[in-house]
PDB file of N, CA and C in Angstrom:
ATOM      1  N   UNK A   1       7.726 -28.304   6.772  1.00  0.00           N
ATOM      2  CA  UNK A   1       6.413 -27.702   6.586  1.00  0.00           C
ATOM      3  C   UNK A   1       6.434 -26.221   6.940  1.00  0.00           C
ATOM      4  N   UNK A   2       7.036 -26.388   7.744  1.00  0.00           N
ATOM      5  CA  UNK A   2       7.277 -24.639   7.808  1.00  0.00           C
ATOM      6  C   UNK A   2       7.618 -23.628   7.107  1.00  0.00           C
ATOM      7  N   UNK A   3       8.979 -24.093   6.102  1.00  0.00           N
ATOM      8  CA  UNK A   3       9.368 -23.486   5.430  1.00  0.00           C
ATOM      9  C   UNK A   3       8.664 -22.847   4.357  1.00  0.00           C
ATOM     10  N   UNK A   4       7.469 -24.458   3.719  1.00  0.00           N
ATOM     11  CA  UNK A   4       6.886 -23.896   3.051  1.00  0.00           C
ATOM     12  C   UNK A   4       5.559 -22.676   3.097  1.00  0.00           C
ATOM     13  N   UNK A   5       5.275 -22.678   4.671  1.00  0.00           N
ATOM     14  CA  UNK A   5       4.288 -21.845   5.471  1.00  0.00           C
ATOM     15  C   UNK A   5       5.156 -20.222   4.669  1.00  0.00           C
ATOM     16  N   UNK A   6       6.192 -20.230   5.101  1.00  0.00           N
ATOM     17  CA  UNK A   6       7.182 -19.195   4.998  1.00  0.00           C
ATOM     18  C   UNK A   6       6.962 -18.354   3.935  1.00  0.00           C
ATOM     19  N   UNK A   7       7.274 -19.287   2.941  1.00  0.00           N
ATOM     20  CA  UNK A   7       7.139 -19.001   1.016  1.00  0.00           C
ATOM     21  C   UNK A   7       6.107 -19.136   0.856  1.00  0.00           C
ATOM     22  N   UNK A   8       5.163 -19.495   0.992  1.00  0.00           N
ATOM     23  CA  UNK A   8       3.862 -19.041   0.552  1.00  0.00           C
ATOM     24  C   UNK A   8       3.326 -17.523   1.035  1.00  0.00           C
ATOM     25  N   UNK A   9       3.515 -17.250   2.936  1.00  0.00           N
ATOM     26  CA  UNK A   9       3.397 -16.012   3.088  1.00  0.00           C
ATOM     27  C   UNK A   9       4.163 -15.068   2.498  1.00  0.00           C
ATOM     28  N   UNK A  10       5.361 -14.922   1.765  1.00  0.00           N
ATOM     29  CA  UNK A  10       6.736 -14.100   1.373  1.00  0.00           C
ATOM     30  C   UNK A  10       5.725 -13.826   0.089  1.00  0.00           C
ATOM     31  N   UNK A  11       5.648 -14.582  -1.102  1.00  0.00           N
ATOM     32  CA  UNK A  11       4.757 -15.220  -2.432  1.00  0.00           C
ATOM     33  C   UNK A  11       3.674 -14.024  -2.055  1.00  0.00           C
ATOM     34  N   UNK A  12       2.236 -14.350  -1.586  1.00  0.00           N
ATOM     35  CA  UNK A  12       1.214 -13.543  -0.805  1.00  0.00           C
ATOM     36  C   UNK A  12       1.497 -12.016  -0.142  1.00  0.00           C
ATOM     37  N   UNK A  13       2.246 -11.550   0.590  1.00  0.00           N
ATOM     38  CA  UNK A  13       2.528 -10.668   0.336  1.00  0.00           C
ATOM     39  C   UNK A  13       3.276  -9.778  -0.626  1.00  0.00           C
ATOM     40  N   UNK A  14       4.527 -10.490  -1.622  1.00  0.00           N
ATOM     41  CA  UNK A  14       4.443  -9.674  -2.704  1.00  0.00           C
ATOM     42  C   UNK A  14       3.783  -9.365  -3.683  1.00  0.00           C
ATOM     43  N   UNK A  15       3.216 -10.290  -4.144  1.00  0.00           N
ATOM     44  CA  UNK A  15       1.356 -10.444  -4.402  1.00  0.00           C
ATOM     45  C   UNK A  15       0.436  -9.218  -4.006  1.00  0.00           C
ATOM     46  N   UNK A  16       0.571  -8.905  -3.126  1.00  0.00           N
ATOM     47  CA  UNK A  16      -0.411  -7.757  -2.384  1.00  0.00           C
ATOM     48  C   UNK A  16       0.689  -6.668  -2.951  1.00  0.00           C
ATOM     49  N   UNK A  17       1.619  -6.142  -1.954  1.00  0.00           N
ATOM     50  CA  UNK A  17       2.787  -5.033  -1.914  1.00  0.00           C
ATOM     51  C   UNK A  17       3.317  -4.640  -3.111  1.00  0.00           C
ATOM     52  N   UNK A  18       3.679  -5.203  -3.908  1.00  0.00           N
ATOM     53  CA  UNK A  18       4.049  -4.974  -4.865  1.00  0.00           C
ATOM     54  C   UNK A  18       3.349  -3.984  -6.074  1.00  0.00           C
ATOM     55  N   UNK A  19       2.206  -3.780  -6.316  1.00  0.00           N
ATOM     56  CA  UNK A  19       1.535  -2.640  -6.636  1.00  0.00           C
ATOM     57  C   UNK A  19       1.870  -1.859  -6.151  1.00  0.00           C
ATOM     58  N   UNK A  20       1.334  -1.509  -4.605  1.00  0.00           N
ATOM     59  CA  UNK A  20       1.392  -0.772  -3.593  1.00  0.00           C
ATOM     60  C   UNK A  20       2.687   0.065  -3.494  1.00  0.00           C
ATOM     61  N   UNK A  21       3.555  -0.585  -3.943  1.00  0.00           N
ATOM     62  CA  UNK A  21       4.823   0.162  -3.822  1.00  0.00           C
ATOM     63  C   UNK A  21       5.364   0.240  -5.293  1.00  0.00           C
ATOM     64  N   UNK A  22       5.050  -0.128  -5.717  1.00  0.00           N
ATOM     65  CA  UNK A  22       5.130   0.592  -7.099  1.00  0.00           C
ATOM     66  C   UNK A  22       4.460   2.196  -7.721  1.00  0.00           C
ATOM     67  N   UNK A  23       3.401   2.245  -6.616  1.00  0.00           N
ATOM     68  CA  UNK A  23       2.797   3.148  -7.027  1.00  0.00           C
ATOM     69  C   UNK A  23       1.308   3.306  -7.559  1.00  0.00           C
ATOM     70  N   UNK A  24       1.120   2.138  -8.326  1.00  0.00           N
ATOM     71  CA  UNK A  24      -0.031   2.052  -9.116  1.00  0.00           C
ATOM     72  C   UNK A  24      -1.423   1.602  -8.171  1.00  0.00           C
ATOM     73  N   UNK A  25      -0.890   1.181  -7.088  1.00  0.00           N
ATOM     74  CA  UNK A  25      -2.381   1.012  -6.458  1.00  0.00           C
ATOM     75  C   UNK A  25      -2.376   1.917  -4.706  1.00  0.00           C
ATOM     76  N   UNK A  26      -2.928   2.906  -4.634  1.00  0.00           N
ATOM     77  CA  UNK A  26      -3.421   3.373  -3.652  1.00  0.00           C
ATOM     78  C   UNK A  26      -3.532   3.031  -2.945  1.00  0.00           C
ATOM     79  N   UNK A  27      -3.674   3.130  -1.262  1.00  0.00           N
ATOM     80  CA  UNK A  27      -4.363   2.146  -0.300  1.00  0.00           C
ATOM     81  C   UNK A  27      -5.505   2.931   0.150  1.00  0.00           C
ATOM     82  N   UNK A  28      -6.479   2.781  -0.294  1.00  0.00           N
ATOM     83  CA  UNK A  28      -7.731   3.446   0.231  1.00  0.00           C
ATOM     84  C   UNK A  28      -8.123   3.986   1.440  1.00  0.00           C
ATOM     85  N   UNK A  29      -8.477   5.219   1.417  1.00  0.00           N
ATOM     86  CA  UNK A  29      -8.196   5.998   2.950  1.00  0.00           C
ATOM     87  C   UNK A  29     -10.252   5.857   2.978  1.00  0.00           C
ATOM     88  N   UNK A  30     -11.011   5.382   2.428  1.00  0.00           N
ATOM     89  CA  UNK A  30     -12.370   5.135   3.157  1.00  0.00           C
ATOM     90  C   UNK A  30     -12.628   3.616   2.368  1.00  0.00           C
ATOM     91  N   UNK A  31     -13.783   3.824   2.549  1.00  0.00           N
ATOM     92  CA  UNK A  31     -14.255   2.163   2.558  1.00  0.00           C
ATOM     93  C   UNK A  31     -15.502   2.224   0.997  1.00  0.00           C
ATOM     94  N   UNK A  32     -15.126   3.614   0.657  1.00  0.00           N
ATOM     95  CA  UNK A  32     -16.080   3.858  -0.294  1.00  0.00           C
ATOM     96  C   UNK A  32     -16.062   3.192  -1.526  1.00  0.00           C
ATOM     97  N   UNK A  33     -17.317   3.042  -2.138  1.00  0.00           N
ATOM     98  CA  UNK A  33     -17.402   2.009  -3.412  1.00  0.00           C
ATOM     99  C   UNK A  33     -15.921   2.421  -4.567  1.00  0.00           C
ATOM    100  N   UNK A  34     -15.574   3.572  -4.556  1.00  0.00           N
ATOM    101  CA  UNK A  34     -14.853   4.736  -5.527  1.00  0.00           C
ATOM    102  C   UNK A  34     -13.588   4.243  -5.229  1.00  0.00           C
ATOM    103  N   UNK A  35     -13.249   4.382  -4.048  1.00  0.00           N
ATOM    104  CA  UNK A  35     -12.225   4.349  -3.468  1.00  0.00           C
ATOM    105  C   UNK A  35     -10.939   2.462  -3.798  1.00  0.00           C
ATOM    106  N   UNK A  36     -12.321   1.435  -3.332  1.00  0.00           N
ATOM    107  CA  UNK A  36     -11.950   0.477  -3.649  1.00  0.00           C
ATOM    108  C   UNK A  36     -11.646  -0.050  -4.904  1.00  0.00           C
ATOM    109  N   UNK A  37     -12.135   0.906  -5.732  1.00  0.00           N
ATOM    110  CA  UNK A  37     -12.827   0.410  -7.512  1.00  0.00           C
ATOM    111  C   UNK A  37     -11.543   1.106  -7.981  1.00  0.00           C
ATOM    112  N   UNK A  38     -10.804   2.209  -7.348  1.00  0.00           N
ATOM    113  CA  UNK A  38      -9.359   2.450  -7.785  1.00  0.00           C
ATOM    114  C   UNK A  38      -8.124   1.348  -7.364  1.00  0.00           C
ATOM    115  N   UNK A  39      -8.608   1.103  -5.886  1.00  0.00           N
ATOM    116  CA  UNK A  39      -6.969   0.200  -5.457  1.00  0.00           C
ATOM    117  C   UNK A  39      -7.222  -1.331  -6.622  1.00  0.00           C
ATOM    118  N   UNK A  40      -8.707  -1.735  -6.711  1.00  0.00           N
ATOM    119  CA  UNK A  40      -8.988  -2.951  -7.364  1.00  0.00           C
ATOM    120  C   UNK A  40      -8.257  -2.206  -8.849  1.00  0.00           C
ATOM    121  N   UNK A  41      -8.720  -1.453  -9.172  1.00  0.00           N
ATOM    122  CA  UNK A  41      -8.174  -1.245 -10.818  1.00  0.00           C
ATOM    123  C   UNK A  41      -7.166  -1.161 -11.074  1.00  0.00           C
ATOM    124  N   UNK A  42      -5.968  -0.146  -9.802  1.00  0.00           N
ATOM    125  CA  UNK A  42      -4.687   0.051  -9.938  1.00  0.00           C
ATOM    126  C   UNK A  42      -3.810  -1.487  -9.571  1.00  0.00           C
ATOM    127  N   UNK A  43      -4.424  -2.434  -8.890  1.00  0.00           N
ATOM    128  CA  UNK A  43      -4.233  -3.686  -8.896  1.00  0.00           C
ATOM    129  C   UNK A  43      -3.793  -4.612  -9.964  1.00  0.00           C
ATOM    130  N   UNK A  44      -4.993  -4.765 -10.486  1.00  0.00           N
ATOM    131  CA  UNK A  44      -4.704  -5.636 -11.852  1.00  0.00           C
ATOM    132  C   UNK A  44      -4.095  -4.948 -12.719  1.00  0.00           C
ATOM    133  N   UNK A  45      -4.369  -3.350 -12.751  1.00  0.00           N
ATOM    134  CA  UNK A  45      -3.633  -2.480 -14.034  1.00  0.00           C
ATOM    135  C   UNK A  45      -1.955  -2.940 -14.003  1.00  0.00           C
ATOM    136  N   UNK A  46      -1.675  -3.560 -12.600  1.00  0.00           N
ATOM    137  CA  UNK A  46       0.080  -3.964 -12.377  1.00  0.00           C
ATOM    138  C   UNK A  46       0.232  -4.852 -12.872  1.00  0.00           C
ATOM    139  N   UNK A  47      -0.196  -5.997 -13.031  1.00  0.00           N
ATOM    140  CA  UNK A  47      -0.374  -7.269 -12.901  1.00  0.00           C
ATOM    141  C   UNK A  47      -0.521  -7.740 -14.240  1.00  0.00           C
ATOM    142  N   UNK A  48      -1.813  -6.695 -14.734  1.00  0.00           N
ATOM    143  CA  UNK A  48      -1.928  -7.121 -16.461  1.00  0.00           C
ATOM    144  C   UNK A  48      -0.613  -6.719 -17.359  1.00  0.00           C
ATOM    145  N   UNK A  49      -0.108  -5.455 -16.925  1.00  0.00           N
ATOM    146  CA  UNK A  49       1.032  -4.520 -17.628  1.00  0.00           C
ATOM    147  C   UNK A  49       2.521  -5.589 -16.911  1.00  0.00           C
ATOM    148  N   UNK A  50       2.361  -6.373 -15.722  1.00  0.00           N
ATOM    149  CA  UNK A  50       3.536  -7.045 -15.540  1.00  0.00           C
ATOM    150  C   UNK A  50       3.455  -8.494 -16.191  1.00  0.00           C
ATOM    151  N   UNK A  51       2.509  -9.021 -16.605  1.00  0.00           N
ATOM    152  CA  UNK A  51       2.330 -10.318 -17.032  1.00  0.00           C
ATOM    153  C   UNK A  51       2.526  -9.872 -18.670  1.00  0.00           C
ATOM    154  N   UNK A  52       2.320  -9.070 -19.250  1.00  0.00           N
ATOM    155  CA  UNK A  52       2.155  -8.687 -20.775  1.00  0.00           C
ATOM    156  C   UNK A  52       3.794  -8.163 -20.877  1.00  0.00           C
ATOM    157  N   UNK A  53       4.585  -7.427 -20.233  1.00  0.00           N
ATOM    158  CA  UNK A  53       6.163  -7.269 -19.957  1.00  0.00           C
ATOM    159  C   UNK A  53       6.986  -8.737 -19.847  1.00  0.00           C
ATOM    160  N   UNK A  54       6.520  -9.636 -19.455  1.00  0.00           N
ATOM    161  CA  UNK A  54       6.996 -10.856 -19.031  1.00  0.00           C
ATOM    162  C   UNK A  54       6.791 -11.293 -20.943  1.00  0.00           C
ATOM    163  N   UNK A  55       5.757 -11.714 -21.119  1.00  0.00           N
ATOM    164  CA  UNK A  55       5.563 -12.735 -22.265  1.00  0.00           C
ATOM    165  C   UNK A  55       6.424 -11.755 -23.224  1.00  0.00           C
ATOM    166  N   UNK A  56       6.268 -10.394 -23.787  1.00  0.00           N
ATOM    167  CA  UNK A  56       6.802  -9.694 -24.553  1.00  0.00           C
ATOM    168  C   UNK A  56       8.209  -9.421 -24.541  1.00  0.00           C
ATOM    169  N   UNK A  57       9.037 -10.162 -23.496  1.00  0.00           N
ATOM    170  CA  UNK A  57      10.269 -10.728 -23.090  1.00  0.00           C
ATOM    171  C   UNK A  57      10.736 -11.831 -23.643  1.00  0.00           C
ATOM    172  N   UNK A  58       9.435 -12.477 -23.831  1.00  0.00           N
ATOM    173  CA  UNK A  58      10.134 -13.800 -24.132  1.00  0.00           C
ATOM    174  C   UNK A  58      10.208 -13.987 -26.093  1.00  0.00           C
TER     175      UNK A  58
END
């Protein structure tokens, strides 16, 4: 049971990080509506452009 505790947190944080260090999502230096509405956009903007790279692979 642990292990799987493990891989799920590993999973979940690349999940998060992985934008983040890619570049495309910011980490917001205030709490402002603006601010969040970029890390949220630069978020999925990874995610949509890495899931659409994946299928267009196959």
């Amino acid at each position: 049971m642990k292990i799987v505790t493990i891989i799920v947190l590993v999973v979940v944080a690349l999940f998060i990080l992985l934008p983040i260090l890619s570049g495309n999502a910011h980490i917001p230096t205030s709490m402002s509506a603006t601010e969040i509405g970029h890390f949220i956009g630069g978020f999925m903007r990874y995610w949509i452009n890495a899931i659409k790279s994946a299928f267009s692979a196959l």
